[in-house]
C-alpha atoms as a PDB file:
ATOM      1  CA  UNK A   1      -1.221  19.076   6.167  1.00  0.00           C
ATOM      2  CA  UNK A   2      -2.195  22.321   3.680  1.00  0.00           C
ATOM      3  CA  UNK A   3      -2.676  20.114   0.748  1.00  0.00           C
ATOM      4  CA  UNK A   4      -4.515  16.992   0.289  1.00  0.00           C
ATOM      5  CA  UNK A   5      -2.581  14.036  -1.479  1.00  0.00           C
ATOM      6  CA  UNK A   6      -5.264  11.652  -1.265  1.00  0.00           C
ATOM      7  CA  UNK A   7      -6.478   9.413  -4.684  1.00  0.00           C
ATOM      8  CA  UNK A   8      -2.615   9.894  -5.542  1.00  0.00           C
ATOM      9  CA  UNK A   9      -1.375   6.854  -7.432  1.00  0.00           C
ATOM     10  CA  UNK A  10      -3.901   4.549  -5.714  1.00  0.00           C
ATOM     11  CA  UNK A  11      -4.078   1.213  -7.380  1.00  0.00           C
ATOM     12  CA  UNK A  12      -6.518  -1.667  -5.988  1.00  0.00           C
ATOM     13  CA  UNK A  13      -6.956  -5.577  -6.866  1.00  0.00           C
ATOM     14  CA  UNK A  14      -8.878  -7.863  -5.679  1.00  0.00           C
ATOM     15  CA  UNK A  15      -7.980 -11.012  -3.178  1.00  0.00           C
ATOM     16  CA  UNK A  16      -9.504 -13.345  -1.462  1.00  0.00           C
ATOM     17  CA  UNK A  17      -9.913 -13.706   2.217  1.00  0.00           C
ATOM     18  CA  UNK A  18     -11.039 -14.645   5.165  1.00  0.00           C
ATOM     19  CA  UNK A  19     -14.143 -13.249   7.833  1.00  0.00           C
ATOM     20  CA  UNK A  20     -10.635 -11.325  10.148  1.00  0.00           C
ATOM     21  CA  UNK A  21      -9.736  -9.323   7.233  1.00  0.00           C
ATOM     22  CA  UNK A  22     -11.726  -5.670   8.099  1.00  0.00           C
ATOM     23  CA  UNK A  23     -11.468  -2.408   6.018  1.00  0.00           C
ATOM     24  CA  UNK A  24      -8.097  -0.672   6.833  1.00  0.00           C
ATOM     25  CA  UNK A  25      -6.350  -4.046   7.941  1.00  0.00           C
ATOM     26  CA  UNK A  26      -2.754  -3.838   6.984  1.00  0.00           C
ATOM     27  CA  UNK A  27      -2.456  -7.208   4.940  1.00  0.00           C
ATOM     28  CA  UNK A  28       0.018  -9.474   3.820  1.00  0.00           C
ATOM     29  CA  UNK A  29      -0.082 -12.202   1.155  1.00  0.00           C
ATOM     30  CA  UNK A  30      -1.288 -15.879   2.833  1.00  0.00           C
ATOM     31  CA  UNK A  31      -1.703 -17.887   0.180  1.00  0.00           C
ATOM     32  CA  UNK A  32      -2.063 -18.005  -3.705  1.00  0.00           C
ATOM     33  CA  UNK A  33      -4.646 -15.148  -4.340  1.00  0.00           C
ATOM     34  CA  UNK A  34      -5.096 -14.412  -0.681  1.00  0.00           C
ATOM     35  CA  UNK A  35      -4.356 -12.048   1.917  1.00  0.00           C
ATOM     36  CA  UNK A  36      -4.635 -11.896   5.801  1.00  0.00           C
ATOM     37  CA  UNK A  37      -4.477  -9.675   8.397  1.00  0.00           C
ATOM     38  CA  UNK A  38      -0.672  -8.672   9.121  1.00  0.00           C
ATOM     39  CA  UNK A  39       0.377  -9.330  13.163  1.00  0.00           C
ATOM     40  CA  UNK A  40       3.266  -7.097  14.675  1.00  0.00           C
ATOM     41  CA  UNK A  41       6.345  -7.424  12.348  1.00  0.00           C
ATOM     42  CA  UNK A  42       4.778  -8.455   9.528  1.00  0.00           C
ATOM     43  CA  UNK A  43       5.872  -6.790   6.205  1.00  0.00           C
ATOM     44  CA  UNK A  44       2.786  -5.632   4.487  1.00  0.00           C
ATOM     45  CA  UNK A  45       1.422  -5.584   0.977  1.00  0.00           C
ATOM     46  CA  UNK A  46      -0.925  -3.043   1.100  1.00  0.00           C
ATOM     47  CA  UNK A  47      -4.259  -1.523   2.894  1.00  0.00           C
ATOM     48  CA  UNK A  48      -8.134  -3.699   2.747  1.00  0.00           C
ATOM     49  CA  UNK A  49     -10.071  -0.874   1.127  1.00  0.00           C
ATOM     50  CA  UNK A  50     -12.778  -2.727   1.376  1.00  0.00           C
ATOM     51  CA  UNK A  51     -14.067  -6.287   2.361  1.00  0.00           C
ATOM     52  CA  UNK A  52     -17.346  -8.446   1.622  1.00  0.00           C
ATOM     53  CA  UNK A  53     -18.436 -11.920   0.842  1.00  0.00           C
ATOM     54  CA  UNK A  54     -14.740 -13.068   1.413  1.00  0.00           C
ATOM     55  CA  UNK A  55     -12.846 -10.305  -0.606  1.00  0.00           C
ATOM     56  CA  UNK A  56     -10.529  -7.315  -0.334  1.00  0.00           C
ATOM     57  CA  UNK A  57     -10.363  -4.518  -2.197  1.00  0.00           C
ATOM     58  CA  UNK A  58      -6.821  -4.192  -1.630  1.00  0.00           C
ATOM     59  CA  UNK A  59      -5.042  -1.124  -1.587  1.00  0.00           C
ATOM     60  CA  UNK A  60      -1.433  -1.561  -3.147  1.00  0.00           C
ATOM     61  CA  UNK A  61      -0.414   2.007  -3.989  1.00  0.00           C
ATOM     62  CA  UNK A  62      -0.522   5.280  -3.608  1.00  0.00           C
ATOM     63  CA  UNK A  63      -0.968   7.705  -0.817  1.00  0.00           C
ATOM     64  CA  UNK A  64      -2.931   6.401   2.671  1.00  0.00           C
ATOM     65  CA  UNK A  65      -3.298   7.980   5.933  1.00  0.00           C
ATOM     66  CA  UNK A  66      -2.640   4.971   8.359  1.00  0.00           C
ATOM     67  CA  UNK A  67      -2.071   4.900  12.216  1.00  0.00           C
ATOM     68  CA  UNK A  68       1.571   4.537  14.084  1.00  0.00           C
ATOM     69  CA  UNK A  69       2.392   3.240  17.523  1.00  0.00           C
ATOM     70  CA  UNK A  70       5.669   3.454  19.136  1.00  0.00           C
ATOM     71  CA  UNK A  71       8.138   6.853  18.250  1.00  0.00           C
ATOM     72  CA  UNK A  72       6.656   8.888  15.290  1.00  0.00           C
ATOM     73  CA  UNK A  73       8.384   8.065  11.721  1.00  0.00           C
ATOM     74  CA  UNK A  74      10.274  11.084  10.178  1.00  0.00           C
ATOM     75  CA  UNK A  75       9.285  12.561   6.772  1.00  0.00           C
ATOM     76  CA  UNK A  76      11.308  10.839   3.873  1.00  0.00           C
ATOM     77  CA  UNK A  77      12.012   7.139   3.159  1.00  0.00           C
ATOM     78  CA  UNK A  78      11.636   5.369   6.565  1.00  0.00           C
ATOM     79  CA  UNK A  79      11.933   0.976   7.143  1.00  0.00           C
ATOM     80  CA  UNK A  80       8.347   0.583   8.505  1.00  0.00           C
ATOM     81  CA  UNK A  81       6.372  -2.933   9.466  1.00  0.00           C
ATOM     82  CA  UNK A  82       2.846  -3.850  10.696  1.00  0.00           C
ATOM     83  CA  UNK A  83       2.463  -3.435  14.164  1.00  0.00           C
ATOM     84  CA  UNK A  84      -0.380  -5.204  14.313  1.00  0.00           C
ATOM     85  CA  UNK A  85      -3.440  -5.106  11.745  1.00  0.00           C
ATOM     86  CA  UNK A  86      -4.512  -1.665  12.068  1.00  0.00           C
ATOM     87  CA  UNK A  87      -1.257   0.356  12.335  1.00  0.00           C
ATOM     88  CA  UNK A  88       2.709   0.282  11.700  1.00  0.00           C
ATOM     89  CA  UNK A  89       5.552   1.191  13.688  1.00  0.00           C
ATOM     90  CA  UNK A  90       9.391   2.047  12.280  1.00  0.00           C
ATOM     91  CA  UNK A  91      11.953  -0.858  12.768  1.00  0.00           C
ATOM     92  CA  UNK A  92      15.660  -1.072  12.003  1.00  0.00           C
ATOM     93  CA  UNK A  93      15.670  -4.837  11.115  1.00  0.00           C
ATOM     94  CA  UNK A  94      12.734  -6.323   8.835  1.00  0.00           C
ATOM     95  CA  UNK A  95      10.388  -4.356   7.133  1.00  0.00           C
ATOM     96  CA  UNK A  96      10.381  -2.676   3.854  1.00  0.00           C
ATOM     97  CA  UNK A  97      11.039   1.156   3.036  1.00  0.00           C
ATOM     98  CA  UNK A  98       8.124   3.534   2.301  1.00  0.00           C
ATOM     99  CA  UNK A  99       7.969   7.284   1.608  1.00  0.00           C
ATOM    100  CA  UNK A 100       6.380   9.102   4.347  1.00  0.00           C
ATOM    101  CA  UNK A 101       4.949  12.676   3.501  1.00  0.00           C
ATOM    102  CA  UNK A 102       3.376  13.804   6.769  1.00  0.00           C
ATOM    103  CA  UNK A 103       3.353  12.978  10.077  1.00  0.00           C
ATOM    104  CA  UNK A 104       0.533  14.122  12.778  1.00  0.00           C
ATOM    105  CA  UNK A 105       2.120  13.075  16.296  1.00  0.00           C
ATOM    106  CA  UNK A 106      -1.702  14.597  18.305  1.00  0.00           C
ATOM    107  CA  UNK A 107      -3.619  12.465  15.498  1.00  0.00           C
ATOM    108  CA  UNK A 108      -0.705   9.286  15.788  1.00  0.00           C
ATOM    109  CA  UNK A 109      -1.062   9.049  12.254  1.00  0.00           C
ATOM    110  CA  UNK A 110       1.345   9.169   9.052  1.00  0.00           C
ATOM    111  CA  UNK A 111       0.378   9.694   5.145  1.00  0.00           C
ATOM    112  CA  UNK A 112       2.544   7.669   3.083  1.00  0.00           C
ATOM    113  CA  UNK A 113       3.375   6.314   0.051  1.00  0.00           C
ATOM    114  CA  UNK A 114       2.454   2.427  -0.395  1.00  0.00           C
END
């Protein structure tokens, strides 16, 4: 992509979690104040920014860059899901709409909008 939308609208908290949890985990809330890794299906929350001594920086909005598997999402608002920790895949049924700004189909990877 020409221009760089990255630090767009980011907002971060902090959660708790636990020692599967790795920096750019999709996650998904597990419990009060906590988030876990997100398994195929899974409707995410946001993006671990970070992780250490049992917390996330959590990612909740704004633009990210994250991996896709499966057929490449179009520009615009597309229903995407986890599909699996580290990447997300469109669905029809499930999931939760998110703007998608770019796509790279050599790189497999999208920027979006969380």
């Amino acid at each position: 992509m020409k221009i760089s939308m990255n630090g767009f609208g980011e907002n971060m908290a902090t959660f708790a979690c636990g020692d599967t949890t790795a920096y750019g985990s999709l996650v998904k809330m597990s419990d009060n104040g906590t988030v876990s890794p997100c398994a195929s299906g899974d409707v995410f929350c946001g993006v671990a920014n970070s992780t250490r001594n049992g917390f996330a920086a959590v990612q909740l909005n704004g633009y990210r860059e994250i991996p896709y598997t499966g057929t490449a999402p179009k520009v615009g608002y597309q229903t995407l899901a986890a599909s699996g920790a580290q990447s997300v895949s469109v669905v029809s049924t499930g999931g939760r709409s998110y703007l998608v700004v770019d796509v790279d189909p050599n790189a497999k990877t999208i920027g979006m909008m969380l």
